[in-house]
C-alpha atoms as a PDB file:
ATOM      1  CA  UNK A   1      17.666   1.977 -15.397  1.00  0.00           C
ATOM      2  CA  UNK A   2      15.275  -0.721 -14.445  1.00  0.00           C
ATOM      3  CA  UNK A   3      12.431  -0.207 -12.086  1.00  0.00           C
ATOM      4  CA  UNK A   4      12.298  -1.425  -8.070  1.00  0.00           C
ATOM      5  CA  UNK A   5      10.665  -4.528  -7.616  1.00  0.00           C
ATOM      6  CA  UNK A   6       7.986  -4.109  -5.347  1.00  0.00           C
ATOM      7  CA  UNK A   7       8.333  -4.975  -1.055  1.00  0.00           C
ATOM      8  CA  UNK A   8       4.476  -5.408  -0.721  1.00  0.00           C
ATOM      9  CA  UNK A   9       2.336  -7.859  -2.625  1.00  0.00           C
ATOM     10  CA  UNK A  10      -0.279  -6.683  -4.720  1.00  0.00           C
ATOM     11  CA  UNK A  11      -2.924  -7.852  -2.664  1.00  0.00           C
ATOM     12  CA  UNK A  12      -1.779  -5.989   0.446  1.00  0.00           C
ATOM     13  CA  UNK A  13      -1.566  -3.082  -2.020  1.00  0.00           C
ATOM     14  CA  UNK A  14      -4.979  -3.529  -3.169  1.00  0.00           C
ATOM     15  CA  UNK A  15      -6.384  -3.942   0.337  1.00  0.00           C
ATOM     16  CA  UNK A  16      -4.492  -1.000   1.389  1.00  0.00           C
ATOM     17  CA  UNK A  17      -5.763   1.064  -1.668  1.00  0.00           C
ATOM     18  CA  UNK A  18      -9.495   0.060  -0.729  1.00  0.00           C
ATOM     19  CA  UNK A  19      -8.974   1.135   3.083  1.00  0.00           C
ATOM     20  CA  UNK A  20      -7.343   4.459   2.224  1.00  0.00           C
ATOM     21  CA  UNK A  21     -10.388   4.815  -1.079  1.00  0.00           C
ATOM     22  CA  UNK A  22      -8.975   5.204  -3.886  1.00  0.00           C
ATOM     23  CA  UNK A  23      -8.720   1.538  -5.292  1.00  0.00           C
ATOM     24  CA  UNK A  24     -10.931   2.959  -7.998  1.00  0.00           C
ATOM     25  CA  UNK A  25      -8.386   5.163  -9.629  1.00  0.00           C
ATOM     26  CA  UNK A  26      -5.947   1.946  -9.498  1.00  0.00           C
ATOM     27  CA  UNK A  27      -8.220   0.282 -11.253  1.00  0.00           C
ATOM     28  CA  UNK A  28      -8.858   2.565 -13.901  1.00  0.00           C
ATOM     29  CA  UNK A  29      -5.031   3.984 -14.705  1.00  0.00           C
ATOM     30  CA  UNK A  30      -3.107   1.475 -12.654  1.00  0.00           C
ATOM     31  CA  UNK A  31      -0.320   1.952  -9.423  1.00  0.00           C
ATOM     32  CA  UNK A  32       1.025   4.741 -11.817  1.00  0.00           C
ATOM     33  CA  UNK A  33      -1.824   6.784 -11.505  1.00  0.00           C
ATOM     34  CA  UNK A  34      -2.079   7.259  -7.764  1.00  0.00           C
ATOM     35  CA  UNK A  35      -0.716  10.630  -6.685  1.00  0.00           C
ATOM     36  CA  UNK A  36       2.639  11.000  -4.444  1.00  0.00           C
ATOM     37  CA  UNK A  37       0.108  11.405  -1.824  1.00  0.00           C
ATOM     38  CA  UNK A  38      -1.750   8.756  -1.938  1.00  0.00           C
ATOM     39  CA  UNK A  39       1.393   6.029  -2.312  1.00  0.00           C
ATOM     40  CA  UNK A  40       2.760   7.704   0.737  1.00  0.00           C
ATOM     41  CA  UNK A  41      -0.284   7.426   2.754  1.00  0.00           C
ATOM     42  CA  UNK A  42      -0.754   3.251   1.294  1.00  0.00           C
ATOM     43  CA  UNK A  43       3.349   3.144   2.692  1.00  0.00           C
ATOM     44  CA  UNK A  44       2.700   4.509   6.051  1.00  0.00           C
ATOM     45  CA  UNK A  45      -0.273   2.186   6.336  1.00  0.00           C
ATOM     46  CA  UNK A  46       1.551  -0.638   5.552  1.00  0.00           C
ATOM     47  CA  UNK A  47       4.428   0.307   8.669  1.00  0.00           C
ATOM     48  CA  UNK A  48       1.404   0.599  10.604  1.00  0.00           C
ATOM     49  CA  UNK A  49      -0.140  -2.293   9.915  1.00  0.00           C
ATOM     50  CA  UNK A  50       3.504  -4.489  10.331  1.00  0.00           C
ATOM     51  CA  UNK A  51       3.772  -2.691  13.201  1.00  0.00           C
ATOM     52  CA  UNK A  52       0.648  -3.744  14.957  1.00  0.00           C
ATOM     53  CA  UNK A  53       1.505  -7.062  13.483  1.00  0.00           C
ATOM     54  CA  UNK A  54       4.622  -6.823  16.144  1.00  0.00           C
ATOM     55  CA  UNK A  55       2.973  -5.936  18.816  1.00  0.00           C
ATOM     56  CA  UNK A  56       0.454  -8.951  18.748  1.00  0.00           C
ATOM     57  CA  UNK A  57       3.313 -11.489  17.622  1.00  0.00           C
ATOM     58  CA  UNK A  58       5.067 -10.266  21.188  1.00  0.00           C
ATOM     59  CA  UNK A  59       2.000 -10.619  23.365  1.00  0.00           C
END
């Protein structure tokens, strides 16, 4: 079974790993290093962030 591709580009990803802090360990042992935690914190960032993105495309 093959893996997902990805919905966010790495850069978003890396930006998003800076914000949250923890870039460092991405760095060092790659996306498959981050804890469960952390990935879900980077997604709920990223709705967040498309979601302010709305709200400023509809003003």
């Amino acid at each position: 079974m093959g893996r997902k591709r990805s919905m966010m580009s790495n850069s978003l990803k890396e930006e998003i790993a800076k914000e949250l802090g923890f870039y460092d360990k991405v760095e060092k042992d790659g996306w498959g290093g981050i804890s469960g935690r952390d990935a879900g914190n980077m997604v709920k960032r990223a709705i967040q962030m498309a979601e302010e993105q709305m709200v400023k495309n509809q003003q």
